[in-house]
Protein backbone atom coordinates (compact mmCIF):
# COMPACT_ATOMS: atom_id res chain seq x y z
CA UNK A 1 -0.80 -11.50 32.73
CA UNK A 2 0.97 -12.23 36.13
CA UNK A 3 4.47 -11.28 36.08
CA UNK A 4 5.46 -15.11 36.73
CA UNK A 5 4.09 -15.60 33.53
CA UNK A 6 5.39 -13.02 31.58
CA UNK A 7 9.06 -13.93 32.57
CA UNK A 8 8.86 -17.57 31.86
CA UNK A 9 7.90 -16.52 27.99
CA UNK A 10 10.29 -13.74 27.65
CA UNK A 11 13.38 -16.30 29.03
CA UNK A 12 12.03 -18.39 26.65
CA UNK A 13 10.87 -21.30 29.33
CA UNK A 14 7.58 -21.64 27.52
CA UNK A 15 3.92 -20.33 26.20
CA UNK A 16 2.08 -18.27 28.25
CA UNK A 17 -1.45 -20.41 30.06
CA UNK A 18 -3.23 -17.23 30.17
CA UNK A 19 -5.52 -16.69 27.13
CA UNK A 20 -5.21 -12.55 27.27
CA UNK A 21 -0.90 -12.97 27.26
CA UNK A 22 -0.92 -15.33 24.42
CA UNK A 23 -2.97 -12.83 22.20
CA UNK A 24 -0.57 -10.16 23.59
CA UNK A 25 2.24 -11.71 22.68
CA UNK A 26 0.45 -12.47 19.58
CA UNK A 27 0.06 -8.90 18.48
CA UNK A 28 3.45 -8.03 19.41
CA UNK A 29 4.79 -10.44 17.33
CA UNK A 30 3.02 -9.21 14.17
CA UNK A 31 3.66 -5.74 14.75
CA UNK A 32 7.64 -6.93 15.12
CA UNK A 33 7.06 -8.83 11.79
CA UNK A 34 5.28 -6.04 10.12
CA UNK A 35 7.91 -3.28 11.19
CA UNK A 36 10.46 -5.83 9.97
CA UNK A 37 9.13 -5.45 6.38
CA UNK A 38 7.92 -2.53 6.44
CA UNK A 39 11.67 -1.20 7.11
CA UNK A 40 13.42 -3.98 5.04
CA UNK A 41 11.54 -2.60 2.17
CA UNK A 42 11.94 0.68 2.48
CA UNK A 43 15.39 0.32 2.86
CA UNK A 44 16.34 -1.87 -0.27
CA UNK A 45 13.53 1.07 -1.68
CA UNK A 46 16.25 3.97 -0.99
CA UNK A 47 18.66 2.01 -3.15
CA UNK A 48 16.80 1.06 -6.05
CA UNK A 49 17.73 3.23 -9.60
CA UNK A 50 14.56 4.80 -10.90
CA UNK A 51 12.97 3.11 -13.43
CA UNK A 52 11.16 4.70 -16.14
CA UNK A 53 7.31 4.19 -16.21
CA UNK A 54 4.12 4.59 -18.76
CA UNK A 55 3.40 8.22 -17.38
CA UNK A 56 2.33 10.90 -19.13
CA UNK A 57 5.12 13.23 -19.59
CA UNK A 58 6.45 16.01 -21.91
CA UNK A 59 9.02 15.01 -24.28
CA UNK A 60 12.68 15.70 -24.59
CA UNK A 61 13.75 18.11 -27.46
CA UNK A 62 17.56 16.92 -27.18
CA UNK A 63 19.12 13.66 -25.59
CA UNK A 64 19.13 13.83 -21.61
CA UNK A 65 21.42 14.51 -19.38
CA UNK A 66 22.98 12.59 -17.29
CA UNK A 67 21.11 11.09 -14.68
CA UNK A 68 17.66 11.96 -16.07
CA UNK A 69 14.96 9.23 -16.01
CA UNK A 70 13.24 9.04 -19.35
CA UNK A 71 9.52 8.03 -19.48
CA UNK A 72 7.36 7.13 -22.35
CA UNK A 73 3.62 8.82 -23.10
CA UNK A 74 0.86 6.23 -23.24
CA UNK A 75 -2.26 7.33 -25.61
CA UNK A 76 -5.60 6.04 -25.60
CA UNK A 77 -7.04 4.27 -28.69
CA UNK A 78 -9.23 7.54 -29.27
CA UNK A 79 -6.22 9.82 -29.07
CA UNK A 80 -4.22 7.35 -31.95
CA UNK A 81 -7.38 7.57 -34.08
CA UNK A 82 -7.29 11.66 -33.65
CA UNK A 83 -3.63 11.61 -34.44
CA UNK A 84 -3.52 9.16 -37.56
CA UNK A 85 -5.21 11.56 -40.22
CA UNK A 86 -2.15 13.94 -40.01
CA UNK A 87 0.52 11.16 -39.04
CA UNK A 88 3.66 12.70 -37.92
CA UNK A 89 4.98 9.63 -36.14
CA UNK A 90 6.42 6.15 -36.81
CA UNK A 91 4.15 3.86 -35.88
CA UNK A 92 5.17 0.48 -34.36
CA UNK A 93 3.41 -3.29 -34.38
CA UNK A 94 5.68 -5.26 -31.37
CA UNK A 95 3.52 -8.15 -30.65
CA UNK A 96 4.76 -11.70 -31.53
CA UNK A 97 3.31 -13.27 -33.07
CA UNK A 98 1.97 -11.50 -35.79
CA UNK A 99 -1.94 -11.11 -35.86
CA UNK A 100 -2.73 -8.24 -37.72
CA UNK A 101 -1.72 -4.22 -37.35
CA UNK A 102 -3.71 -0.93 -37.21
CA UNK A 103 -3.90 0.66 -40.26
CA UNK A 104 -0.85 3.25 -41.21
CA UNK A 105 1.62 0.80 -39.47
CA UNK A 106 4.70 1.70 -40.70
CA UNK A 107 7.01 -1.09 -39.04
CA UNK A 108 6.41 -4.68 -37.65
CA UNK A 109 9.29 -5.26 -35.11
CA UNK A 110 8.75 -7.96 -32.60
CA UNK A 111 9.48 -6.59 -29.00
CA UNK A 112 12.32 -8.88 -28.39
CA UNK A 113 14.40 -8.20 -31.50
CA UNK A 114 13.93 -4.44 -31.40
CA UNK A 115 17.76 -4.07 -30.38
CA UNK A 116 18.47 -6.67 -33.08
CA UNK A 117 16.76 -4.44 -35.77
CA UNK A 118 17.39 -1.09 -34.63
CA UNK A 119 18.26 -0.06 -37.97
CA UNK A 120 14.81 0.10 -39.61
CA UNK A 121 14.13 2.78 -36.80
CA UNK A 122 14.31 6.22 -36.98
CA UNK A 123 17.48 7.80 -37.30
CA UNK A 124 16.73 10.89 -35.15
CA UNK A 125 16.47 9.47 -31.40
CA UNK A 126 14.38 12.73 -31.06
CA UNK A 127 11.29 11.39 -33.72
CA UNK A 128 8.26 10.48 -31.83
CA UNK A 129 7.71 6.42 -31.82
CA UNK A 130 4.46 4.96 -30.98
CA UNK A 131 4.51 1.45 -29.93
CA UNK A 132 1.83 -1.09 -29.55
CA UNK A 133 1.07 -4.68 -29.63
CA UNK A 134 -2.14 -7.01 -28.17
CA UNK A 135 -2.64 -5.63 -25.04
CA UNK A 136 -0.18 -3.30 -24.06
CA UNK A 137 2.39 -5.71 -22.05
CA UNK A 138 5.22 -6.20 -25.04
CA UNK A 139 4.73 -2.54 -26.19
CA UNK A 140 5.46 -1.57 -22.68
CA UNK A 141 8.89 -3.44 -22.81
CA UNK A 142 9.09 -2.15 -26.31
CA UNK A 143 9.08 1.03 -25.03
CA UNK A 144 11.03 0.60 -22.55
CA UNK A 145 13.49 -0.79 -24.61
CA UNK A 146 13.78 2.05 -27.36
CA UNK A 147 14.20 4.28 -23.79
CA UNK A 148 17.61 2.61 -23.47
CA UNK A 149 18.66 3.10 -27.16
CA UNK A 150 18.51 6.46 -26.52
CA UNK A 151 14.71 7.42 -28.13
CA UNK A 152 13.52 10.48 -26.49
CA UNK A 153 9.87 11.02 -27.61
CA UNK A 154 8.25 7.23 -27.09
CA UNK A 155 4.94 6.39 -26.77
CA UNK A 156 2.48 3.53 -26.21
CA UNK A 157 -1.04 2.72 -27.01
CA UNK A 158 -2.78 1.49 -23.50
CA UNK A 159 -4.53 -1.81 -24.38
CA UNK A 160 -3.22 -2.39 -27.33
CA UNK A 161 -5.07 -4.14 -30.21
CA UNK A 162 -7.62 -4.83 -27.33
CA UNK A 163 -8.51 -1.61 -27.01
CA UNK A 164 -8.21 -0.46 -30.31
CA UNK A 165 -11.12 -2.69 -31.39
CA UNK A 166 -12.83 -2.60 -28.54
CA UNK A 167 -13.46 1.41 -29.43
CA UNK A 168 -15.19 -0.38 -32.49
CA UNK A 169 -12.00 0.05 -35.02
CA UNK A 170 -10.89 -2.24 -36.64
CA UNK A 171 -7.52 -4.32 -37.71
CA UNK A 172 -5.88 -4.93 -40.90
CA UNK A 173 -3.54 -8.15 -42.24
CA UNK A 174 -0.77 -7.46 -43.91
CA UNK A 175 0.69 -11.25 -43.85
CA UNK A 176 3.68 -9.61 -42.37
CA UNK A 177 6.15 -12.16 -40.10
């Protein structure tokens, strides 16, 4: 690009005629946009609380400490089916509406009103809660939510219903609302 030409875009006097300068100028102005972003985000990134997420994780034997990010423990539908036969948990349908439950469901507590109804929970924030619903999107706020009241020892069945079927179990109807 001839100097001319480079000058009269930089001062702002116009586009570059040469072909080569405009994709130049081109490029440079993505990699300004991209570096823009790039650093915007990671910014705002450095200030953002943790938030818990379905990971895999040991559970907590007493309430946290202060500062400590809780997670929940999602299970597969095999690993719910090996677990059921000796049952040492409380298990949870959250999906709304109602459209039928695994077998040995103990509670039916819509996701949304599980603050509401905290009292048919567990007493012990320590007892191990498995959550499910559908597909695995309101159990994850469900577990989530029981997080925040202070439940140590949540978990989550990935997939749901969806899954649980799909591994050729099936549901049960309890006409529960």
């Amino acid at each position: 690009m001839p100097p001319s030409s480079l000058a009269t875009t930089v001062m702002g006097q116009g586009w570059p005629r040469d072909r080569g300068a405009q994709i130049g100028l081109l490029i440079v102005l993505l990699v300004m946009a991209v570096v823009a972003v790039v650093g915007t985000d990671l910014a705002f990134s450095l200030f953002d609380k943790p938030k818990a997420s379905p990971v895999a994780t040991s559970t907590a034997a007493s309430p946290p400490s202060v500062g400590v990010t809780l997670h929940w423990t999602d299970v597969t539908a095999d690993r719910l089916a090996e677990m059921l036969p000796n049952k040492d948990f409380t298990l949870v349908d959250v999906k709304t509406p109602y459209i039928g439950e695994i077998d040995k469901t103990d509670l039916y507590i819509p996701y949304d009103q599980l603050k509401a109804r905290a009292a048919e929970l567990p007493a012990d924030k320590r007892a191990r809660i498995l959550v499910y619903c559908r597909s695995g999107v309101q159990s994850a706020v469900a577990a989530q939510t029981l997080l925040d009241l202070g439940y140590t020892n949540v978990w989550n069945l990935q997939g749901g219903m969806n899954a649980w079927t799909a591994s050729g179990r099936t549901l049960v109807n309890k006409g529960r609302s």
